[in-house]
C-alpha atoms as a PDB file:
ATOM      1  CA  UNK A   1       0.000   0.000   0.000  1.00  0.00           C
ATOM      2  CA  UNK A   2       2.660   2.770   1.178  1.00  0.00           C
ATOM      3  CA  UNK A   3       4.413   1.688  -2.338  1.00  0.00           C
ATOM      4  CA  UNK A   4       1.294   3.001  -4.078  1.00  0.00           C
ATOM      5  CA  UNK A   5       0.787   5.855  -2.468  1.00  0.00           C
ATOM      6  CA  UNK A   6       4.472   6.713  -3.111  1.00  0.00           C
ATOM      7  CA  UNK A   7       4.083   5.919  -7.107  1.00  0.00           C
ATOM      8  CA  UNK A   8       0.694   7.916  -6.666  1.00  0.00           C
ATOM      9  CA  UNK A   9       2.965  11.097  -5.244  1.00  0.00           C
ATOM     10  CA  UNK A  10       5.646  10.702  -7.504  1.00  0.00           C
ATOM     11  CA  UNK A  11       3.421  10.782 -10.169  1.00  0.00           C
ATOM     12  CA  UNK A  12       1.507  13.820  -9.223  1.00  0.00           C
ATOM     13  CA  UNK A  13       4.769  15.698  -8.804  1.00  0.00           C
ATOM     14  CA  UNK A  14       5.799  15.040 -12.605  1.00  0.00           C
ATOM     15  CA  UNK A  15       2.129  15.750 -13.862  1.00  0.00           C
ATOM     16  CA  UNK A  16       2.331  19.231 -11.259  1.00  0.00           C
ATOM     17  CA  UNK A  17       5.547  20.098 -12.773  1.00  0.00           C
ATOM     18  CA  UNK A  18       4.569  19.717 -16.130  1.00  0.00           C
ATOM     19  CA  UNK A  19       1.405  22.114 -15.625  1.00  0.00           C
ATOM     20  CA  UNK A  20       3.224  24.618 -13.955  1.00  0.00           C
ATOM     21  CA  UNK A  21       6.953  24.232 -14.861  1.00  0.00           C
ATOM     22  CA  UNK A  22       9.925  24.863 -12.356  1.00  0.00           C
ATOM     23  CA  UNK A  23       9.458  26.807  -9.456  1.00  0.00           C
ATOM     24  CA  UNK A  24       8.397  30.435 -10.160  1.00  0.00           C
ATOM     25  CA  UNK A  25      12.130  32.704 -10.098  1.00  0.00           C
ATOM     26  CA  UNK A  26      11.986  35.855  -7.415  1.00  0.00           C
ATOM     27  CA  UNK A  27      13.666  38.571  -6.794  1.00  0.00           C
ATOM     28  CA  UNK A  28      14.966  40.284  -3.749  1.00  0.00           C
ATOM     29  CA  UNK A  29      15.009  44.057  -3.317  1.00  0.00           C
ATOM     30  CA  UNK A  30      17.364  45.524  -0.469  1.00  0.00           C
ATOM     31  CA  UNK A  31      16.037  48.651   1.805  1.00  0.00           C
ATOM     32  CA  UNK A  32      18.532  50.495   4.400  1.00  0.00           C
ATOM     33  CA  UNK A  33      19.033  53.217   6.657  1.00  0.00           C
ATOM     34  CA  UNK A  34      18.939  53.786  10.224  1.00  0.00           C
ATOM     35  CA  UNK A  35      16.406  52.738  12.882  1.00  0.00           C
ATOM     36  CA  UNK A  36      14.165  55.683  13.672  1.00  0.00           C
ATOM     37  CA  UNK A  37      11.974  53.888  16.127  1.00  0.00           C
ATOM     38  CA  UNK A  38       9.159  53.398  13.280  1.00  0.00           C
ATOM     39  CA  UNK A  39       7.924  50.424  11.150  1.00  0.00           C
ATOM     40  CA  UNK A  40       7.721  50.012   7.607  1.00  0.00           C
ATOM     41  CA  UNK A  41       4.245  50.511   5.982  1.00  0.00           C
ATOM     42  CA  UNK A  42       4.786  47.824   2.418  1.00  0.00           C
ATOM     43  CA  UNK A  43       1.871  48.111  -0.652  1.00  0.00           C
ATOM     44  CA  UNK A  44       1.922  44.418  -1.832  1.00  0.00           C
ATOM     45  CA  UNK A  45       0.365  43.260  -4.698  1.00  0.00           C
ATOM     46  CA  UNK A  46      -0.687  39.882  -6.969  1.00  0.00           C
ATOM     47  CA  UNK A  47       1.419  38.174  -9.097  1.00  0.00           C
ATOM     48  CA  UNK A  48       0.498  37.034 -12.285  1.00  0.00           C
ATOM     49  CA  UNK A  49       1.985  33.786 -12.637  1.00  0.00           C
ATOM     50  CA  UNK A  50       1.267  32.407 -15.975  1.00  0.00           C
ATOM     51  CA  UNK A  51      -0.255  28.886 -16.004  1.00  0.00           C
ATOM     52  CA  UNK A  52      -1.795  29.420 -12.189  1.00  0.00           C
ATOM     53  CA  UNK A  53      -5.216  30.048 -11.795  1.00  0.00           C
ATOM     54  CA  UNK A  54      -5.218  31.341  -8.389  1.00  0.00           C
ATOM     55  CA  UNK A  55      -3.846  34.648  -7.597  1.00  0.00           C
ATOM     56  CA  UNK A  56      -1.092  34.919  -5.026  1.00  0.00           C
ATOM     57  CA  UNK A  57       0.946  37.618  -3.320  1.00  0.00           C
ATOM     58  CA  UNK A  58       3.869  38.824  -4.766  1.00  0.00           C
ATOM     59  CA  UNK A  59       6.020  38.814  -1.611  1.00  0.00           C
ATOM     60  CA  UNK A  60       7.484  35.573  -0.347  1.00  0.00           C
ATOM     61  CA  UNK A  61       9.627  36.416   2.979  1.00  0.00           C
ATOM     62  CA  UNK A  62      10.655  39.477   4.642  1.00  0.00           C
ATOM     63  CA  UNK A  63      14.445  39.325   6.821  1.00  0.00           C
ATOM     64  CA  UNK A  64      15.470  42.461   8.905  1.00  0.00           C
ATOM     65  CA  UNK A  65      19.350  42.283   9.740  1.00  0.00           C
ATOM     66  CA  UNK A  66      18.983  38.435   8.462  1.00  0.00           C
ATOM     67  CA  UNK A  67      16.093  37.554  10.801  1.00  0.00           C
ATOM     68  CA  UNK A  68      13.275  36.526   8.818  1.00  0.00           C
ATOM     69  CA  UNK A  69      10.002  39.180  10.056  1.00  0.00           C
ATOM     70  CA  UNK A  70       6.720  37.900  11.564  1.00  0.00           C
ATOM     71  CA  UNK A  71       5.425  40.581   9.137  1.00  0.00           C
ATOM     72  CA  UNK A  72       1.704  39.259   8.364  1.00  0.00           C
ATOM     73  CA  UNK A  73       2.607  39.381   4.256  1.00  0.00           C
ATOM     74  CA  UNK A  74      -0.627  37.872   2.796  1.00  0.00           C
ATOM     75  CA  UNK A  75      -2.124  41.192   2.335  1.00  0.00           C
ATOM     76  CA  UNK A  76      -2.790  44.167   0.376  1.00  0.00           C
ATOM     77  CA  UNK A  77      -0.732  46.606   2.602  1.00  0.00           C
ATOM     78  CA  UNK A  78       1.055  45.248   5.734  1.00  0.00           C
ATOM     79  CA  UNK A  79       3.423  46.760   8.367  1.00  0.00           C
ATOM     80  CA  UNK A  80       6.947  45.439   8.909  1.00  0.00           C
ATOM     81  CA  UNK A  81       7.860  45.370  12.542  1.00  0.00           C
ATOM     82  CA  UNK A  82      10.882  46.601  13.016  1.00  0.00           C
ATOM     83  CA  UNK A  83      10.942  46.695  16.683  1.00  0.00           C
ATOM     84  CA  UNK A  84      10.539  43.013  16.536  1.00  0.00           C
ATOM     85  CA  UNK A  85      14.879  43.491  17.087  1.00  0.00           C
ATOM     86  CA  UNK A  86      14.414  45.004  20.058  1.00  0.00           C
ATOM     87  CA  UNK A  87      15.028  42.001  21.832  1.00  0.00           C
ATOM     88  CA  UNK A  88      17.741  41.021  20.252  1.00  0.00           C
ATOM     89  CA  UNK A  89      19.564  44.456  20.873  1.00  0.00           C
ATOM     90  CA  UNK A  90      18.060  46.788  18.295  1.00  0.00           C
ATOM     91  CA  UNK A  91      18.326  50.537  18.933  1.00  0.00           C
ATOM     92  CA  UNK A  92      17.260  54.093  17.755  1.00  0.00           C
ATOM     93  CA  UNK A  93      20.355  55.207  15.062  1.00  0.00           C
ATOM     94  CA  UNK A  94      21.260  51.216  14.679  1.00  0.00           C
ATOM     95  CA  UNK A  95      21.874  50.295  10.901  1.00  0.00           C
ATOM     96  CA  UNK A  96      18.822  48.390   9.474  1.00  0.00           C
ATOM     97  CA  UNK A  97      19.129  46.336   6.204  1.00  0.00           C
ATOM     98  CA  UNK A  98      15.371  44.926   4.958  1.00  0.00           C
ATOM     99  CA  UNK A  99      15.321  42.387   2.357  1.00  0.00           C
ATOM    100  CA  UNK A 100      12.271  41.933   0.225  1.00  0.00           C
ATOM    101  CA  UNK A 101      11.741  38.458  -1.469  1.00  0.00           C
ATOM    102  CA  UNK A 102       8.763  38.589  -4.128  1.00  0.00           C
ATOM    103  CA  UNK A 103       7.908  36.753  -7.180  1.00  0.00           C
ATOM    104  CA  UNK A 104       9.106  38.230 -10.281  1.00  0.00           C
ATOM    105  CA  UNK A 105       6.198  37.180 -12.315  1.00  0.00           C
ATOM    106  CA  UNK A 106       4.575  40.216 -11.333  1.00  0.00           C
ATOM    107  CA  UNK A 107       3.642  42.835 -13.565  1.00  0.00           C
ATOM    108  CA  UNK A 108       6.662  45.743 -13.232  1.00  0.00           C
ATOM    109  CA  UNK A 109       4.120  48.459 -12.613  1.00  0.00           C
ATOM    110  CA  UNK A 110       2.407  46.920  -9.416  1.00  0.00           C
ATOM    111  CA  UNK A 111       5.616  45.567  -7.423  1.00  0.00           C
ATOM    112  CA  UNK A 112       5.900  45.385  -3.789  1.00  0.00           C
ATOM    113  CA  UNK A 113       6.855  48.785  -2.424  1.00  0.00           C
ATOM    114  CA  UNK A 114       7.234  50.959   0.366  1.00  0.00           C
ATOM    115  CA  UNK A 115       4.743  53.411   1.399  1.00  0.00           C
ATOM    116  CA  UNK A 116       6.987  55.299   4.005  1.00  0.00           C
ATOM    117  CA  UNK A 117      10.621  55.182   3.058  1.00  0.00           C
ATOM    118  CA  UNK A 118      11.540  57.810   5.404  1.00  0.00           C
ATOM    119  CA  UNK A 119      10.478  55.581   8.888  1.00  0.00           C
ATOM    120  CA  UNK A 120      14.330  54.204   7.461  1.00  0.00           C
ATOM    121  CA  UNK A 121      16.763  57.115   8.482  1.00  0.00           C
ATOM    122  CA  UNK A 122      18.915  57.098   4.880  1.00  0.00           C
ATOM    123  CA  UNK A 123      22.492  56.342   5.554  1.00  0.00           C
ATOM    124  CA  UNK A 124      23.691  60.205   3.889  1.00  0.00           C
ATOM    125  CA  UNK A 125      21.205  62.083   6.317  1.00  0.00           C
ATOM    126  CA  UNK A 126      22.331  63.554   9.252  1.00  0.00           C
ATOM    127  CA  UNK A 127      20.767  61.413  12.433  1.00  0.00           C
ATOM    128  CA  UNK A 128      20.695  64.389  14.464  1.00  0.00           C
ATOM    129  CA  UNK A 129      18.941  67.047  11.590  1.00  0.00           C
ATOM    130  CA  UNK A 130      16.000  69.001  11.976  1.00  0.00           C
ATOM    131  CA  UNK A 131      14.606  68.311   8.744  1.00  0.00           C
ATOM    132  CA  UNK A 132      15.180  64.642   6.790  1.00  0.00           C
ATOM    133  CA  UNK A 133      15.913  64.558   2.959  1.00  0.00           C
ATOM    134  CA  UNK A 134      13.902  61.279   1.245  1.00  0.00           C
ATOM    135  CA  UNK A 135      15.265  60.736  -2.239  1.00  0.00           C
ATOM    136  CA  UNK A 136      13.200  58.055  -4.550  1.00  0.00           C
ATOM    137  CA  UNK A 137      14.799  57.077  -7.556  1.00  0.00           C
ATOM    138  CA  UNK A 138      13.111  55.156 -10.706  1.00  0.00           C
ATOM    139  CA  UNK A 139      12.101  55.515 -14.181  1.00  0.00           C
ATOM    140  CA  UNK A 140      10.047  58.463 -16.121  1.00  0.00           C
ATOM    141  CA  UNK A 141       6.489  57.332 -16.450  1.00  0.00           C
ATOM    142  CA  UNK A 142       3.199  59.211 -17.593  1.00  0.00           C
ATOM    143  CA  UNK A 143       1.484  59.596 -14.326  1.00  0.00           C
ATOM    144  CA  UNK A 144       0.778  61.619 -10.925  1.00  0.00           C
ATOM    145  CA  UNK A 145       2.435  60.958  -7.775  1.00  0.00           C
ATOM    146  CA  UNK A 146       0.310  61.297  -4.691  1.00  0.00           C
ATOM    147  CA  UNK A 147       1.866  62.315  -1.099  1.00  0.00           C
ATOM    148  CA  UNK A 148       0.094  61.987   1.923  1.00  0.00           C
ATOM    149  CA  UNK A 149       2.241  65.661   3.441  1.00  0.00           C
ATOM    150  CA  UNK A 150       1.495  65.413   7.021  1.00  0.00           C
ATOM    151  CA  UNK A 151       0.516  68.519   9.456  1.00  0.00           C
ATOM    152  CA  UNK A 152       2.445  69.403  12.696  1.00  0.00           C
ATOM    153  CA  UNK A 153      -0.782  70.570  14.928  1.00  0.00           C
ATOM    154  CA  UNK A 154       1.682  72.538  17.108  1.00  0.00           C
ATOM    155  CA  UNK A 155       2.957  74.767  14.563  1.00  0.00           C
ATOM    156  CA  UNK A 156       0.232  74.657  11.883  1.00  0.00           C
ATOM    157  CA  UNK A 157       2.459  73.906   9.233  1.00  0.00           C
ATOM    158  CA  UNK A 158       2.481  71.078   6.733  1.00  0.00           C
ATOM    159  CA  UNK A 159       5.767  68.506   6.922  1.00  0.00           C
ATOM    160  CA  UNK A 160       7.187  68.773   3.149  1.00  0.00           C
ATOM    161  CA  UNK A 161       9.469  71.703   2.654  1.00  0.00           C
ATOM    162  CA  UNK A 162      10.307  71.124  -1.412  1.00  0.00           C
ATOM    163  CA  UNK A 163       9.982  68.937  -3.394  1.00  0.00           C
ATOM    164  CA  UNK A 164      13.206  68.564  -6.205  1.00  0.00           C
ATOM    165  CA  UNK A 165      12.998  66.737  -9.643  1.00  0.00           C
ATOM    166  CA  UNK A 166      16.436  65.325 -10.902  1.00  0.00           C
ATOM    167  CA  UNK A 167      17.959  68.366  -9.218  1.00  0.00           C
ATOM    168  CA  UNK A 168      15.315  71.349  -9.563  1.00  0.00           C
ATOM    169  CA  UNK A 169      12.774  72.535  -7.626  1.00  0.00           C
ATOM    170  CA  UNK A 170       9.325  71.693  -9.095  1.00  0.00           C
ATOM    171  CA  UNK A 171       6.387  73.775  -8.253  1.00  0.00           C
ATOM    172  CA  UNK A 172       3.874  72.427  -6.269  1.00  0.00           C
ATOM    173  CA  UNK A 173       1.157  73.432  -3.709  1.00  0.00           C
ATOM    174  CA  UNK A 174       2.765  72.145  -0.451  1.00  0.00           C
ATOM    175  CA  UNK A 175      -0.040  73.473   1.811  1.00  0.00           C
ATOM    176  CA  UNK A 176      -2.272  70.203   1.561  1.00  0.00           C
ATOM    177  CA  UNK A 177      -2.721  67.473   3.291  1.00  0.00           C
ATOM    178  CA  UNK A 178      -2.413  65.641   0.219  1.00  0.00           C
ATOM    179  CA  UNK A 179      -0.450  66.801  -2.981  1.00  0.00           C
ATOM    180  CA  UNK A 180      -0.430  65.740  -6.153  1.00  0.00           C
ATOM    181  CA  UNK A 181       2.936  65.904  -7.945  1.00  0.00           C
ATOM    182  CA  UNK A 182       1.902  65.870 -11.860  1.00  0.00           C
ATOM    183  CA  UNK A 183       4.739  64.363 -13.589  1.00  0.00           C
ATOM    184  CA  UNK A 184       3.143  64.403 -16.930  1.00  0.00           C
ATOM    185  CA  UNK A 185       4.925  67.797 -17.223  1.00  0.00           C
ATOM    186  CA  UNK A 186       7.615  66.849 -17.551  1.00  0.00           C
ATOM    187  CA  UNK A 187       6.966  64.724 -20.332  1.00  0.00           C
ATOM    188  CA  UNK A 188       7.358  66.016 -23.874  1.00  0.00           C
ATOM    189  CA  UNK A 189       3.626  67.080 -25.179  1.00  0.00           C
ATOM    190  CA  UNK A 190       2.097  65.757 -28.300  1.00  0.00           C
ATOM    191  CA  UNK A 191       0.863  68.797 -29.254  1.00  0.00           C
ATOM    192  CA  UNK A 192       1.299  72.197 -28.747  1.00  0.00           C
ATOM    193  CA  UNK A 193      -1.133  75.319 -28.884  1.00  0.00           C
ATOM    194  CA  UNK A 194       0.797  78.075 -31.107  1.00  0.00           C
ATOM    195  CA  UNK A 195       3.936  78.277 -32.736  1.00  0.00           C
ATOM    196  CA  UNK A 196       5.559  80.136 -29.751  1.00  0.00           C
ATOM    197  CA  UNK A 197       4.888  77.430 -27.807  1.00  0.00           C
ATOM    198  CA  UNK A 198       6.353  74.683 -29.685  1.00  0.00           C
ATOM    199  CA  UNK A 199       9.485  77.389 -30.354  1.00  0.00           C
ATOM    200  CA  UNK A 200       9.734  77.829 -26.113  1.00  0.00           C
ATOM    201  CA  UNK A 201       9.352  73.969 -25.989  1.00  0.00           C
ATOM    202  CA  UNK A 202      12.497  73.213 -27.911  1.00  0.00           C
ATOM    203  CA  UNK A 203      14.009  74.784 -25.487  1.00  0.00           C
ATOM    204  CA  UNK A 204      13.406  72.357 -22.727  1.00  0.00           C
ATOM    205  CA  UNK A 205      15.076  68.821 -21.891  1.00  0.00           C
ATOM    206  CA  UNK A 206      11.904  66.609 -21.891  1.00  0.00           C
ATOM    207  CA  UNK A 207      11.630  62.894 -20.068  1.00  0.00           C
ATOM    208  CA  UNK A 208      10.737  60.266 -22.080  1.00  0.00           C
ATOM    209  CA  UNK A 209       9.541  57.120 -20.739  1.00  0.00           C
ATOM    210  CA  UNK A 210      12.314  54.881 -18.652  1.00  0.00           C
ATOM    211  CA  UNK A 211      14.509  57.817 -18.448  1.00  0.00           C
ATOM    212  CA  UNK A 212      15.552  58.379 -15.304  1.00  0.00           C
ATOM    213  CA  UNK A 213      14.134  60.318 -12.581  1.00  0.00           C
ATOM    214  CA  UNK A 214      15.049  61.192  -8.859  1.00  0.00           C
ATOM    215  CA  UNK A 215      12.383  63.070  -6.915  1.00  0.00           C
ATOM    216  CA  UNK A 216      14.089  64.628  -3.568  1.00  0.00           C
ATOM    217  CA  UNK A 217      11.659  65.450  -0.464  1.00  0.00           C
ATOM    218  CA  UNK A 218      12.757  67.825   2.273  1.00  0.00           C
ATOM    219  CA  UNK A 219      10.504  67.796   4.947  1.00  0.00           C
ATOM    220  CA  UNK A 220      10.340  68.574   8.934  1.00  0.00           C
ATOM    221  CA  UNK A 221      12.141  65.711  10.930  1.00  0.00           C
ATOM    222  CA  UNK A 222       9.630  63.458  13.010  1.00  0.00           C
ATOM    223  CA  UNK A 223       6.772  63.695  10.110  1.00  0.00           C
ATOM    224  CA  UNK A 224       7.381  61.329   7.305  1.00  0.00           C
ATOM    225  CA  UNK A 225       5.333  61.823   4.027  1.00  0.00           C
ATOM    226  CA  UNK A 226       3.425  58.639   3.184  1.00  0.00           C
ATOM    227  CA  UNK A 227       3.870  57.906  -0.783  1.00  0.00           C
ATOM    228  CA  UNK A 228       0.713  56.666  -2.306  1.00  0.00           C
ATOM    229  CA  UNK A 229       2.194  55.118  -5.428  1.00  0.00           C
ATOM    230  CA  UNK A 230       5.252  54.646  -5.447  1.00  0.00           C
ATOM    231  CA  UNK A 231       4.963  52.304  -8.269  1.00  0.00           C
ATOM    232  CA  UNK A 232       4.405  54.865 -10.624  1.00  0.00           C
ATOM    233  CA  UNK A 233       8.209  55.614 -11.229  1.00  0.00           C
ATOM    234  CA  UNK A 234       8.920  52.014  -9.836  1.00  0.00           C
ATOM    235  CA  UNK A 235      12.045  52.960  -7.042  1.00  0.00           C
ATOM    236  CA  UNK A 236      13.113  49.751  -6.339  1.00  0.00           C
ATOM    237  CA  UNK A 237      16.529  48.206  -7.827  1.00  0.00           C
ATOM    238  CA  UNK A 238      16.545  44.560  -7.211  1.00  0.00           C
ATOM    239  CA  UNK A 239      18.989  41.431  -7.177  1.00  0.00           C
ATOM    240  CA  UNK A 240      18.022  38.126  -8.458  1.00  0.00           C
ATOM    241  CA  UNK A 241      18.017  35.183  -6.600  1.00  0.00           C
END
């Protein structure tokens, strides 16, 4: 009987593989800085693995420092608890190194990502600043970012200071609690409404799409900004496991 069952196994194994091929590849993306006393807010998402007809979450296994997380990762948007170290010695200013493992079937527009880079310290900031400098890197996409720009109730001011596109400042309303950074201009138009403005348009360096792009955020220390989509110029570099 327990030779059956084994053949029985075995053979389901060869027919599973043979459906769904070899093991779907991932990818691991690497975020640092220094421990601020804050957790990491992370937008998952689906993959879209071809040949499966169940849908599945894109991230496989969190590790902080090498630990693998208790982070709850079967979800849309889940926290990563960095003060799950604490035991083991973590403290505020201590070097933090997150590794995100997530399938690489999924779509490049809708990867994992995080929603509040800035709970990290980034290694070229100042620990002991006033004000924190979050830099997001990626490619040029057609698209608006939305920042959640919180308010300091004992100043009445709004967190985000400027806001700096591949070096320049880019004009934005930053007395909102949520702002809208419209990256389509930046973007070469299809059309134009007059002759002068095509002729003052020449004059510009336009983005196209997958050029790169570095959007800088100064903003009051203590108050991170919460990025909404992130995806949109899709920050992450990655390694390949």
């Amino acid at each position: 009987m327990k030779t059956k069952l084994f053949k029985l196994a075995l053979l389901l194994t060869v027919l599973t593989c043979k459906l769904y091929g070899q093991t779907p590849e991932t990818t691991t993306t690497l975020v640092g800085g220094y421990y601020t006393g804050k957790n990491l807010i992370v937008k998952n998402c689906y993959s879209n693995l071809e040949g499966y007809s169940i849908k599945t979450f894109a991230i496989r296994q969190v590790k902080i420092n090498g630990h693998i997380s208790t982070a709850e990762i079967n979800s849309d948007i889940f926290e990563i608890p960095l003060d799950e170290l604490k035991p083991l010695g973590l403290k505020l200013g201590d070097s933090i190194t997150v590794e995100i493992k997530y399938l690489m079937a999924s779509s490049p527009k809708t990867k994992p990502s995080i929603l509040n880079p800035g709970a990290l310290l980034p290694f070229q900031n100042n620990i002991n600043s006033t004000e924190n400098h979050l830099t997001i890197e990626g490619e040029f996409s057609w698209g608006a970012l939305f920042i959640i720009n919180p308010y300091n109730s004992a100043n009445k001011t709004y967190c985000i200071k400027d806001v700096k596109i591949n070096g320049k400042i880019f004009n934005v309303d930053l007395n909102k609690e949520i702002i809208s950074i419209d990256i389509n201009k930046l973007g070469e138009p299809s059309h134009f409404n007059s002759e002068a403005e095509e002729k003052a348009a020449k004059t510009k360096t336009w983005l196209k799409v997958g050029d790169k792009i570095q959007i800088e955020f100064t903003y009051a220390k203590g108050s991170d900004p919460i990025i909404l989509n992130p995806e949109l110029i899709t920050p992450w570099s990655t390694n390949n496991n």
